[in-house]
PDB file of N, CA and C in Angstrom:
ATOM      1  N   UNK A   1       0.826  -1.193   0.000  1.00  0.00           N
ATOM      2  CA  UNK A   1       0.000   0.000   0.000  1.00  0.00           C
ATOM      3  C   UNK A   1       0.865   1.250   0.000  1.00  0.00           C
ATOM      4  N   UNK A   2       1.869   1.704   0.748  1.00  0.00           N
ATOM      5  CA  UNK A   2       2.724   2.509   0.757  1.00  0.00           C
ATOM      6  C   UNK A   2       3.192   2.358   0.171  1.00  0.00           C
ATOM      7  N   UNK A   3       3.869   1.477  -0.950  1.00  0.00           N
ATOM      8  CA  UNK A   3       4.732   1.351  -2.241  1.00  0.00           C
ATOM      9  C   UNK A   3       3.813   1.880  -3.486  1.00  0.00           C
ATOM     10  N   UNK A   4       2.231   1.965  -3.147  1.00  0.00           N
ATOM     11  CA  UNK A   4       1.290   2.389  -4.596  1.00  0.00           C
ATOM     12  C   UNK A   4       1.371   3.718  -4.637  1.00  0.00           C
ATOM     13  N   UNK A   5       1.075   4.058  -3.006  1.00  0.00           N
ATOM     14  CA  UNK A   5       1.201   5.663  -2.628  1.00  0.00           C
ATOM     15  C   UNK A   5       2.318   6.425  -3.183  1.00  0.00           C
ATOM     16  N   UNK A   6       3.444   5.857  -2.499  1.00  0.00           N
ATOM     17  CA  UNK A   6       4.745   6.703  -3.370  1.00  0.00           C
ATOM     18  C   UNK A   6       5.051   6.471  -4.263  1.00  0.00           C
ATOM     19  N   UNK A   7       4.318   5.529  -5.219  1.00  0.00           N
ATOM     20  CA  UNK A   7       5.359   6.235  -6.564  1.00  0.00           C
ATOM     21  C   UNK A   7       3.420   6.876  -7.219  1.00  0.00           C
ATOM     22  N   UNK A   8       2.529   6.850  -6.669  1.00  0.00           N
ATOM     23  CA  UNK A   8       1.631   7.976  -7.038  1.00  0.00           C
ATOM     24  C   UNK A   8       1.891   8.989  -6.588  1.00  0.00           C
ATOM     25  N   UNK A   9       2.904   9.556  -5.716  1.00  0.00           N
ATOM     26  CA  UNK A   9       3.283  10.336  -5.701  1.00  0.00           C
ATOM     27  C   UNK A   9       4.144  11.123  -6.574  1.00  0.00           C
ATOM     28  N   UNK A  10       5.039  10.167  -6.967  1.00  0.00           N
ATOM     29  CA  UNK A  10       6.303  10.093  -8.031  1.00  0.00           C
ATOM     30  C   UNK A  10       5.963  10.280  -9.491  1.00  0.00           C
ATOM     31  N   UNK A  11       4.639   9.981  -9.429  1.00  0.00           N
ATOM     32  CA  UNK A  11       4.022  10.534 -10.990  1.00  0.00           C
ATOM     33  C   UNK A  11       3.427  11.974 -10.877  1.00  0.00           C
ATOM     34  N   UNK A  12       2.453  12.030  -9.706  1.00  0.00           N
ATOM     35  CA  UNK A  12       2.513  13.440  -9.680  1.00  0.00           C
ATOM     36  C   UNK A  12       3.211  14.783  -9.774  1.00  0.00           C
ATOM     37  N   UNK A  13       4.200  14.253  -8.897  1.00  0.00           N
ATOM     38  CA  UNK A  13       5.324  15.487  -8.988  1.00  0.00           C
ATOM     39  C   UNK A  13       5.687  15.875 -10.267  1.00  0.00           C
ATOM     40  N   UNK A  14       6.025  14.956 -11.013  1.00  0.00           N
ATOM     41  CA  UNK A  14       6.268  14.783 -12.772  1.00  0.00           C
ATOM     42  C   UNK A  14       5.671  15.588 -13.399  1.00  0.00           C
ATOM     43  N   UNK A  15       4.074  15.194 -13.160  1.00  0.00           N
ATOM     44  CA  UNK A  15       3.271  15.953 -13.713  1.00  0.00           C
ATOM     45  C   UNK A  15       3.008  17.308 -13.254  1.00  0.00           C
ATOM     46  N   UNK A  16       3.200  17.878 -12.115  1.00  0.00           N
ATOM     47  CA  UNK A  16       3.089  18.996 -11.479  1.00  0.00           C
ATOM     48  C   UNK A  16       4.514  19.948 -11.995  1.00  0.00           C
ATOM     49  N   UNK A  17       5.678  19.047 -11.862  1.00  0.00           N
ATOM     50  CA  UNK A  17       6.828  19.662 -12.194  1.00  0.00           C
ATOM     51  C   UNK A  17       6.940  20.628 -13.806  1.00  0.00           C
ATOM     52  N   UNK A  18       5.688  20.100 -14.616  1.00  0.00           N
ATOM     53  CA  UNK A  18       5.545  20.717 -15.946  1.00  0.00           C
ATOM     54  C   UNK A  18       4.486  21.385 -15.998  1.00  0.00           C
ATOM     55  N   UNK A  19       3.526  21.244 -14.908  1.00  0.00           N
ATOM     56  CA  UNK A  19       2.752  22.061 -14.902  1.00  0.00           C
ATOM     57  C   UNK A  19       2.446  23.281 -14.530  1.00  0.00           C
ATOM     58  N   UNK A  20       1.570  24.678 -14.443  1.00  0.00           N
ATOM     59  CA  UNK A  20       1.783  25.448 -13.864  1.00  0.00           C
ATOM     60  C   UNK A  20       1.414  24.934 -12.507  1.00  0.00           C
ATOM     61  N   UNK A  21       1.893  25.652 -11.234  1.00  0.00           N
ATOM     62  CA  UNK A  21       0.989  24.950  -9.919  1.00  0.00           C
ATOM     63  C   UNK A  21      -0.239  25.879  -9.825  1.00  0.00           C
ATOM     64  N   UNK A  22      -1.174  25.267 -10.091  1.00  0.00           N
ATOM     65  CA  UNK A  22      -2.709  26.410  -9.965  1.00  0.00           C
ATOM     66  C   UNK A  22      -3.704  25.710  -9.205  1.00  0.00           C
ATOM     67  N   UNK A  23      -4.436  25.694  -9.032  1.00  0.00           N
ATOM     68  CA  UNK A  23      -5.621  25.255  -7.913  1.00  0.00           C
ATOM     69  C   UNK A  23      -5.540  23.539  -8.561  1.00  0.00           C
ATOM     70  N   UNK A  24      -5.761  23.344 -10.089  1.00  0.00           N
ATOM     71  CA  UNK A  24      -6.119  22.332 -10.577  1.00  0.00           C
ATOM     72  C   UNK A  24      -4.829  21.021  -9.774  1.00  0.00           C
ATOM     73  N   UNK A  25      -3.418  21.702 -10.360  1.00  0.00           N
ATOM     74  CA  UNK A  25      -2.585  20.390  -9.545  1.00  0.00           C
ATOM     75  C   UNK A  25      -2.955  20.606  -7.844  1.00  0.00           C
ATOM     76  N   UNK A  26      -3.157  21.464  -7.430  1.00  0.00           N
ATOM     77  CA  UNK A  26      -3.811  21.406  -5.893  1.00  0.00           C
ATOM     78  C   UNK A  26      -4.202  20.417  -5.640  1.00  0.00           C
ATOM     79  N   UNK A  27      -5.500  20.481  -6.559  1.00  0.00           N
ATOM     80  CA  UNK A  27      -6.679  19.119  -6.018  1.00  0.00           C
ATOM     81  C   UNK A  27      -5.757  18.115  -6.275  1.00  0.00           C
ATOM     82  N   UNK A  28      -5.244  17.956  -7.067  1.00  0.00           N
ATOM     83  CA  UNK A  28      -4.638  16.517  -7.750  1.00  0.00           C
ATOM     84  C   UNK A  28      -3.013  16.077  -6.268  1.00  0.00           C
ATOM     85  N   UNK A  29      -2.399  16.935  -6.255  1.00  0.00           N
ATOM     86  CA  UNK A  29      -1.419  16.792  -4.811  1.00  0.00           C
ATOM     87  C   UNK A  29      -2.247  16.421  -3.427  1.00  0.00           C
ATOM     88  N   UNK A  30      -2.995  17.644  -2.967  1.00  0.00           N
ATOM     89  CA  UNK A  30      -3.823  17.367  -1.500  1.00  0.00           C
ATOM     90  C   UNK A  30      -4.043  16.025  -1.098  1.00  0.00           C
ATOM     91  N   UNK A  31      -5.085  15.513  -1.979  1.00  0.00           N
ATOM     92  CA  UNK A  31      -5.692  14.120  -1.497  1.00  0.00           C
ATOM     93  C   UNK A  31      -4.426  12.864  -1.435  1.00  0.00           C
ATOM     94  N   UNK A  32      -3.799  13.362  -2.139  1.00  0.00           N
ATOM     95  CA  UNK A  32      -2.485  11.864  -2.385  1.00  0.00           C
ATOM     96  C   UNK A  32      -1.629  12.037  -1.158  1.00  0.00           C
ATOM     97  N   UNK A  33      -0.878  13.610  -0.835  1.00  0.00           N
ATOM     98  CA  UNK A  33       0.489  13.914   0.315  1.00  0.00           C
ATOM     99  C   UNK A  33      -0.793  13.928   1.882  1.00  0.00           C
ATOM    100  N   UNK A  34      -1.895  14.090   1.655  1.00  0.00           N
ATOM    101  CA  UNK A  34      -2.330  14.157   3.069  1.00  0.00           C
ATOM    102  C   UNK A  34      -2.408  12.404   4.172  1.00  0.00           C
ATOM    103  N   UNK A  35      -2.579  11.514   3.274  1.00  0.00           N
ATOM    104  CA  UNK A  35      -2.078  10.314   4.237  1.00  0.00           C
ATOM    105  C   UNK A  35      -1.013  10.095   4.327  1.00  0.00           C
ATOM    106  N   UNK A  36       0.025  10.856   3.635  1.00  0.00           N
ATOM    107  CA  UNK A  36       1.619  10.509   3.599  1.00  0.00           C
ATOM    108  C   UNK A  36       2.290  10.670   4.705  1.00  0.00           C
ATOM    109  N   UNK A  37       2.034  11.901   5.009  1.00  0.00           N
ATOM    110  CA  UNK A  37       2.327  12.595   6.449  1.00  0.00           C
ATOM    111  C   UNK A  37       1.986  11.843   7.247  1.00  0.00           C
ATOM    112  N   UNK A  38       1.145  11.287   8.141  1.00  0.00           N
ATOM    113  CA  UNK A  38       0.834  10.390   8.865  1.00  0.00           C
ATOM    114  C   UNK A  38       1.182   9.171   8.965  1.00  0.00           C
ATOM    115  N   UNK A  39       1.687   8.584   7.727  1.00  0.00           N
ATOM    116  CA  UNK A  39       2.168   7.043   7.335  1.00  0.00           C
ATOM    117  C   UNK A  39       3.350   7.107   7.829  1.00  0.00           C
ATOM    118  N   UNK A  40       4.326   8.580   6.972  1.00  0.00           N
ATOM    119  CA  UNK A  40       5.690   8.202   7.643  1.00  0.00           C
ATOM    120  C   UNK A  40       5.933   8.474   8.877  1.00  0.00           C
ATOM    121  N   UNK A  41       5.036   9.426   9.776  1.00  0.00           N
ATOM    122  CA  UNK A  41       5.379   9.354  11.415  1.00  0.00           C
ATOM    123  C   UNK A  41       4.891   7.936  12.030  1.00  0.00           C
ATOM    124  N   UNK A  42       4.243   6.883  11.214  1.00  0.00           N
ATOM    125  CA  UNK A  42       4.496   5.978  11.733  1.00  0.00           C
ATOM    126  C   UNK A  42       5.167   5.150  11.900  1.00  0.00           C
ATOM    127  N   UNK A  43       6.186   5.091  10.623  1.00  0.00           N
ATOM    128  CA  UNK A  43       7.545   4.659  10.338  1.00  0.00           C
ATOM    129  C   UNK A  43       8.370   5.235  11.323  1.00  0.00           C
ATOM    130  N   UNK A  44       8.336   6.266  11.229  1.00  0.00           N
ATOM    131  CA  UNK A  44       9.627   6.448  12.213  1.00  0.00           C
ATOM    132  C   UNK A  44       9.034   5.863  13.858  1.00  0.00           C
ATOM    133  N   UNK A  45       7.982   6.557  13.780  1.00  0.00           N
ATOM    134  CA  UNK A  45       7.642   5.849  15.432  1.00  0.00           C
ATOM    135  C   UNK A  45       7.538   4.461  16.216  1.00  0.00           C
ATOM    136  N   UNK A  46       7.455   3.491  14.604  1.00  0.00           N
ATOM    137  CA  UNK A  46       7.793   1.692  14.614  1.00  0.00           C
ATOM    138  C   UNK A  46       9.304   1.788  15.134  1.00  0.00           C
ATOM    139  N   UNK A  47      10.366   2.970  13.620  1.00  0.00           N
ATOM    140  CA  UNK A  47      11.669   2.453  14.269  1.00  0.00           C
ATOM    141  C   UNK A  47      12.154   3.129  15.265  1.00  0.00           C
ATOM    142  N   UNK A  48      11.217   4.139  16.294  1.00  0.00           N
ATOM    143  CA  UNK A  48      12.191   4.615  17.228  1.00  0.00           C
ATOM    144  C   UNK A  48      11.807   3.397  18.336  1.00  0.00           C
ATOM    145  N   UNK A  49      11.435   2.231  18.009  1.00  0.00           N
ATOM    146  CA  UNK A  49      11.175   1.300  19.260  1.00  0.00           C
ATOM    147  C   UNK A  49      11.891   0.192  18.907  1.00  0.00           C
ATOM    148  N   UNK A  50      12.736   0.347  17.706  1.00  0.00           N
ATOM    149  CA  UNK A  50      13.749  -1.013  17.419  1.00  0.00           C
ATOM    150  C   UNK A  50      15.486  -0.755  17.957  1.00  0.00           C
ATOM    151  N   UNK A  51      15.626  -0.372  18.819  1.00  0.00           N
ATOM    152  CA  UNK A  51      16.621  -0.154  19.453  1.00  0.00           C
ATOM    153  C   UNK A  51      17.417  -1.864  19.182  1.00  0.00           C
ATOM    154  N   UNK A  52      18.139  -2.061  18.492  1.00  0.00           N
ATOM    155  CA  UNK A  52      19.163  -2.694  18.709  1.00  0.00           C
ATOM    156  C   UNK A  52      20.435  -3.111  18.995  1.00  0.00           C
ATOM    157  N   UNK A  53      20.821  -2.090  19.978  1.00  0.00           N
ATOM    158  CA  UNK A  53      22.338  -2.203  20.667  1.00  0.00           C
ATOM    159  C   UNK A  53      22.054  -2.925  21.802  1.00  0.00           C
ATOM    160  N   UNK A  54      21.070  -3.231  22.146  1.00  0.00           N
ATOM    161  CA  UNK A  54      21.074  -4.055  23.219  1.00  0.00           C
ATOM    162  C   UNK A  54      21.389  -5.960  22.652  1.00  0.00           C
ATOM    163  N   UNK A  55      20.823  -5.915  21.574  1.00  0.00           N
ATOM    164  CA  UNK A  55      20.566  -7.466  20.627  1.00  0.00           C
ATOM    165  C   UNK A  55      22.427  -7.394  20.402  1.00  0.00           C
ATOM    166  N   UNK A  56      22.610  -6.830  19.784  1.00  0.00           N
ATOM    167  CA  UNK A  56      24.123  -6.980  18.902  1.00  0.00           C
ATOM    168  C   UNK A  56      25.107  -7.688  20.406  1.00  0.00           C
ATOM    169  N   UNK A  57      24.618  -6.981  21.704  1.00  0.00           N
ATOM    170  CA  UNK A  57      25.756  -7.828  22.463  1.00  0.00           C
ATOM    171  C   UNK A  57      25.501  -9.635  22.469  1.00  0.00           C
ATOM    172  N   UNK A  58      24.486  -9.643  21.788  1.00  0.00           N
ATOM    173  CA  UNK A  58      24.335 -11.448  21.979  1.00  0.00           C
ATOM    174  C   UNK A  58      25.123 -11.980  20.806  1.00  0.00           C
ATOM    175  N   UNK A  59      25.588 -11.344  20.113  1.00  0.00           N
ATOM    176  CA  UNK A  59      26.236 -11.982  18.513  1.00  0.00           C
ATOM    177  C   UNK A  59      27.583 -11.204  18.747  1.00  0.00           C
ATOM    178  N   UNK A  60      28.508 -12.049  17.479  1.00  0.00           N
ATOM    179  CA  UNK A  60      29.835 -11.491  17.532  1.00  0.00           C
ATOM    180  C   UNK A  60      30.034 -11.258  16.063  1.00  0.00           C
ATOM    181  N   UNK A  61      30.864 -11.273  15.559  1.00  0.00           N
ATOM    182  CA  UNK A  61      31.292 -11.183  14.221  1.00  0.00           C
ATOM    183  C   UNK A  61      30.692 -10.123  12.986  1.00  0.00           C
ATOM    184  N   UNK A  62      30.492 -10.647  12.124  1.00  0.00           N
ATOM    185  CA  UNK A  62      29.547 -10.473  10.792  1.00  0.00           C
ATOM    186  C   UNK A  62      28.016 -10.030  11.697  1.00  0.00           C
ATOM    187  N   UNK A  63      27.825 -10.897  12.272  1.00  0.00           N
ATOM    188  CA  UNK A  63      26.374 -10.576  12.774  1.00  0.00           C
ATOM    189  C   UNK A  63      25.940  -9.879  13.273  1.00  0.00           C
ATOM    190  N   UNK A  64      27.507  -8.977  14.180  1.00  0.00           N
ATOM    191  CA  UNK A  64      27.380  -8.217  15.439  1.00  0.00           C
ATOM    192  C   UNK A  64      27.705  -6.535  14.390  1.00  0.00           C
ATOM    193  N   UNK A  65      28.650  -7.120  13.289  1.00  0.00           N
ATOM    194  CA  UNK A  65      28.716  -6.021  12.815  1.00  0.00           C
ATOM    195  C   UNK A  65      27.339  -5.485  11.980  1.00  0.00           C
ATOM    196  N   UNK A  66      26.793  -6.288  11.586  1.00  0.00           N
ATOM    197  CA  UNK A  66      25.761  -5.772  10.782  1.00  0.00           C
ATOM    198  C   UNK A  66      24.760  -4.841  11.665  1.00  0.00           C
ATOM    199  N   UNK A  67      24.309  -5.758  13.278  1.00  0.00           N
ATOM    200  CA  UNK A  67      23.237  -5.107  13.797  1.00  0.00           C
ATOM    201  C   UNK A  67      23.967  -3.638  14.131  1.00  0.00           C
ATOM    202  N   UNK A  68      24.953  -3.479  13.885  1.00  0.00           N
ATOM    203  CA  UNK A  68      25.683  -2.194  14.723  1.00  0.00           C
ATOM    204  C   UNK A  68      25.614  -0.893  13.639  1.00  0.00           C
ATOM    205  N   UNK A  69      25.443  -1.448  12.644  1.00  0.00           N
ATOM    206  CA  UNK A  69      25.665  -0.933  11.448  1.00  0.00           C
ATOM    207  C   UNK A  69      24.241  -0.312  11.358  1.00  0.00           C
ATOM    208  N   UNK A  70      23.125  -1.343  11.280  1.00  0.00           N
ATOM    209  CA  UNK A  70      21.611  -1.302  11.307  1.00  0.00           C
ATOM    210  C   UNK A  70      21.418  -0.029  12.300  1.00  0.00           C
ATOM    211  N   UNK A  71      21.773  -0.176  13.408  1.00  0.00           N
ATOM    212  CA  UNK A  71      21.186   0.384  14.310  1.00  0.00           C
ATOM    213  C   UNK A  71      22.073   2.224  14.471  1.00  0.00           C
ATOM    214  N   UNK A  72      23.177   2.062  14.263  1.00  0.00           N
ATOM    215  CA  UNK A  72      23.816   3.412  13.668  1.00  0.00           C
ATOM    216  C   UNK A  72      22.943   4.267  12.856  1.00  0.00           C
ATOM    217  N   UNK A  73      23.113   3.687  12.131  1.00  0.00           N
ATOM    218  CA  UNK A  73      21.868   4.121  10.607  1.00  0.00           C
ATOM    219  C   UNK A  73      20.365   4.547  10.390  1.00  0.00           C
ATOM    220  N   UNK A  74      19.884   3.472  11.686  1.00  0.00           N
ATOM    221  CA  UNK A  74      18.513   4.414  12.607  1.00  0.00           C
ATOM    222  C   UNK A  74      18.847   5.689  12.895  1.00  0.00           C
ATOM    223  N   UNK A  75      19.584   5.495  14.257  1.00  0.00           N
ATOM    224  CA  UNK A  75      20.155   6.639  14.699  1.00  0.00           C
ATOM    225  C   UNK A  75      20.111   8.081  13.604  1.00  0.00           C
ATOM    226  N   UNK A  76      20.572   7.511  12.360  1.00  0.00           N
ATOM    227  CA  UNK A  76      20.882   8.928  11.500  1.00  0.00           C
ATOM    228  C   UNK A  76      19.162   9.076  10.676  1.00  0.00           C
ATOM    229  N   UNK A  77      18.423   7.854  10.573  1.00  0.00           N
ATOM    230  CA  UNK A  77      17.582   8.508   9.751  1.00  0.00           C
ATOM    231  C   UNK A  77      16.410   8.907  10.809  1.00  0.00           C
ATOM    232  N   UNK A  78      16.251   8.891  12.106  1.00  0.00           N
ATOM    233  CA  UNK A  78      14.804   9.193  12.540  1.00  0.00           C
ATOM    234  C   UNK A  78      14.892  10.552  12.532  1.00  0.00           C
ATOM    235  N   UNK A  79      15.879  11.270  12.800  1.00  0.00           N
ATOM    236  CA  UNK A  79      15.654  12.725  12.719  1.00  0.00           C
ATOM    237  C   UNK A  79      14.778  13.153  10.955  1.00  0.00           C
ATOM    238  N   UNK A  80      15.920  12.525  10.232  1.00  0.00           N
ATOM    239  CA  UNK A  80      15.120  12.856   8.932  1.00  0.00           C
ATOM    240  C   UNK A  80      13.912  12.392   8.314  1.00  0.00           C
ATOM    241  N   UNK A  81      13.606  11.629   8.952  1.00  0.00           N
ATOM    242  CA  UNK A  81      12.351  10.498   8.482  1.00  0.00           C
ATOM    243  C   UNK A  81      10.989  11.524   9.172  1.00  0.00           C
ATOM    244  N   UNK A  82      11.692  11.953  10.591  1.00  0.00           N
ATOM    245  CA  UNK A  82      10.402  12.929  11.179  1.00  0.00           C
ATOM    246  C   UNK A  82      10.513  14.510  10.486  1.00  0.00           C
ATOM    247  N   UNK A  83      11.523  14.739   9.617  1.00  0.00           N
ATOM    248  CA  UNK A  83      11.410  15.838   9.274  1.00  0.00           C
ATOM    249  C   UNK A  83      10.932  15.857   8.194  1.00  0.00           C
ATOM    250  N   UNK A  84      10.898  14.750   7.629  1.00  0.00           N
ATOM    251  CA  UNK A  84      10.821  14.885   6.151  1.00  0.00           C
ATOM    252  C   UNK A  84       8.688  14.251   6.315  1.00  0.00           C
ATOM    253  N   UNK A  85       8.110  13.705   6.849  1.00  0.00           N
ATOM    254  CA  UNK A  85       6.874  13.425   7.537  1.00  0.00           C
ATOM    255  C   UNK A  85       6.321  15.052   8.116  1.00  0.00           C
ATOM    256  N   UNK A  86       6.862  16.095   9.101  1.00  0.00           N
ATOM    257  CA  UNK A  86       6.342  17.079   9.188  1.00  0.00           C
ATOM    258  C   UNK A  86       6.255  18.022   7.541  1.00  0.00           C
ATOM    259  N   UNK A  87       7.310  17.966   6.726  1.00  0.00           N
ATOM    260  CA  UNK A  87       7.416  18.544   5.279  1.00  0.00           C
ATOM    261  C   UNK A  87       6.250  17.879   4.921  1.00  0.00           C
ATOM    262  N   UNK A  88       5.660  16.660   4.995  1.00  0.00           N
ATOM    263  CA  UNK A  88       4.730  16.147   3.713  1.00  0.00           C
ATOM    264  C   UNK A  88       3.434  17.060   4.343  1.00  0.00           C
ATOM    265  N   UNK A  89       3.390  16.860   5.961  1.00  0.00           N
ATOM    266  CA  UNK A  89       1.964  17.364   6.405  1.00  0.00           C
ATOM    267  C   UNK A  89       2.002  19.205   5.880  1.00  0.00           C
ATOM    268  N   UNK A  90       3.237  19.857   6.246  1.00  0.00           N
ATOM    269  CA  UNK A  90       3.130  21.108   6.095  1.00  0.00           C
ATOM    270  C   UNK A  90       2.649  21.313   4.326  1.00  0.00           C
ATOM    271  N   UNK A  91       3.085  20.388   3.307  1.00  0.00           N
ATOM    272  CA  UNK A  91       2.830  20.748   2.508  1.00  0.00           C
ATOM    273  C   UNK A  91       1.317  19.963   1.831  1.00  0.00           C
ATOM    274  N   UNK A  92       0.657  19.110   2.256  1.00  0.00           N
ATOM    275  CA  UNK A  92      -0.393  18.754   2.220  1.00  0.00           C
ATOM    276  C   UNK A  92      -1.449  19.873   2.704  1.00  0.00           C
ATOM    277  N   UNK A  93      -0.740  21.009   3.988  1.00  0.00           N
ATOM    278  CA  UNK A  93      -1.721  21.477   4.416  1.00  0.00           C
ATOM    279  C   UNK A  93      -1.986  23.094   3.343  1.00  0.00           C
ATOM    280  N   UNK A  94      -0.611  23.035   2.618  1.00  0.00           N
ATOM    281  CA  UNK A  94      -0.237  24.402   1.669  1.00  0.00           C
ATOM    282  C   UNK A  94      -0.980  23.947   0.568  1.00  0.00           C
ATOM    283  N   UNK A  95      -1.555  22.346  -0.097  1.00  0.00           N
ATOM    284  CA  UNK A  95      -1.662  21.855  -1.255  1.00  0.00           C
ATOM    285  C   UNK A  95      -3.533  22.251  -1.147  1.00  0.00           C
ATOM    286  N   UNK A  96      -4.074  21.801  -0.272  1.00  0.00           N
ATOM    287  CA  UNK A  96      -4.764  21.791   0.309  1.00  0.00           C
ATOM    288  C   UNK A  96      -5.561  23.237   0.371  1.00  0.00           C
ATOM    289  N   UNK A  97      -4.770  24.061   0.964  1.00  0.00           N
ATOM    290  CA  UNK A  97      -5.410  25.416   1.090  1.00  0.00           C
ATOM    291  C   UNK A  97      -5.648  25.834  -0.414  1.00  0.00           C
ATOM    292  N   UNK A  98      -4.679  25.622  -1.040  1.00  0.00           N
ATOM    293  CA  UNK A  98      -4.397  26.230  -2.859  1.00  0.00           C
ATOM    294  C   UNK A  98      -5.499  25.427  -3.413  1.00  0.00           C
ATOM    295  N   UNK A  99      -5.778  24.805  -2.884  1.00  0.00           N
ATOM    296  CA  UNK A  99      -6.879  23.678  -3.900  1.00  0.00           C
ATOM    297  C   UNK A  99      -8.155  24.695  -3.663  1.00  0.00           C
ATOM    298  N   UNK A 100      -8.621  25.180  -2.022  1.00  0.00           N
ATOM    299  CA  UNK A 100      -9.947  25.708  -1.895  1.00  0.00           C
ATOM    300  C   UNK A 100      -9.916  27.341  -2.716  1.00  0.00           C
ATOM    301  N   UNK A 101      -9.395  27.373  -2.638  1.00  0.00           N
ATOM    302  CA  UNK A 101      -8.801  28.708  -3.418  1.00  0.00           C
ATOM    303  C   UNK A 101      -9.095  29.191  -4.654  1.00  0.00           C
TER     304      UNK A 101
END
């Protein structure tokens, strides 16, 4: 379901990117970025509860390096994952207004 969403997203933009932005791509953006926003604060809010530095001390090697790796890499994307989730709502709520307009 989230894989249909974003790349309907990914066509839109396309199409918006050549278009003028006027009320008409409004309507056509609003309805698609307004569940987006909400989907990905749930993503991030699944992975801010997968803490795995506690798991990696049970493994050594390859295994230990990977979860360390995994869990580093959280670390770097929840900031952006919640920023980039407040961007979809702020601009769902800009797509949105331009549409009633």
């Amino acid at each position: 379901m989230f894989r249909r969403r974003a790349t309907v997203v990914c066509v839109i933009i396309g199409f918006a990117a050549s278009a003028n932005a006027d009320q008409a791509a409004c309507k056509i953006y609003a309805p698609v970025l307004e569940p987006l926003g909400p989907a990905m604060r749930d993503v991030a809010t699944g992975l801010e509860g997968q803490d795995t530095s506690k798991i990696s001390e049970n493994f050594d090697g390859e295994q230990r390096a990977a979860l360390e790796k995994m869990e580093a890499l959280r670390k770097q994307l929840l900031p952006l994952l919640k920023a980039y989730a407040d961007q979809i709502e702020d601009t769902a709520y800009v797509m949105k207004k331009c549409a009633r307009d």
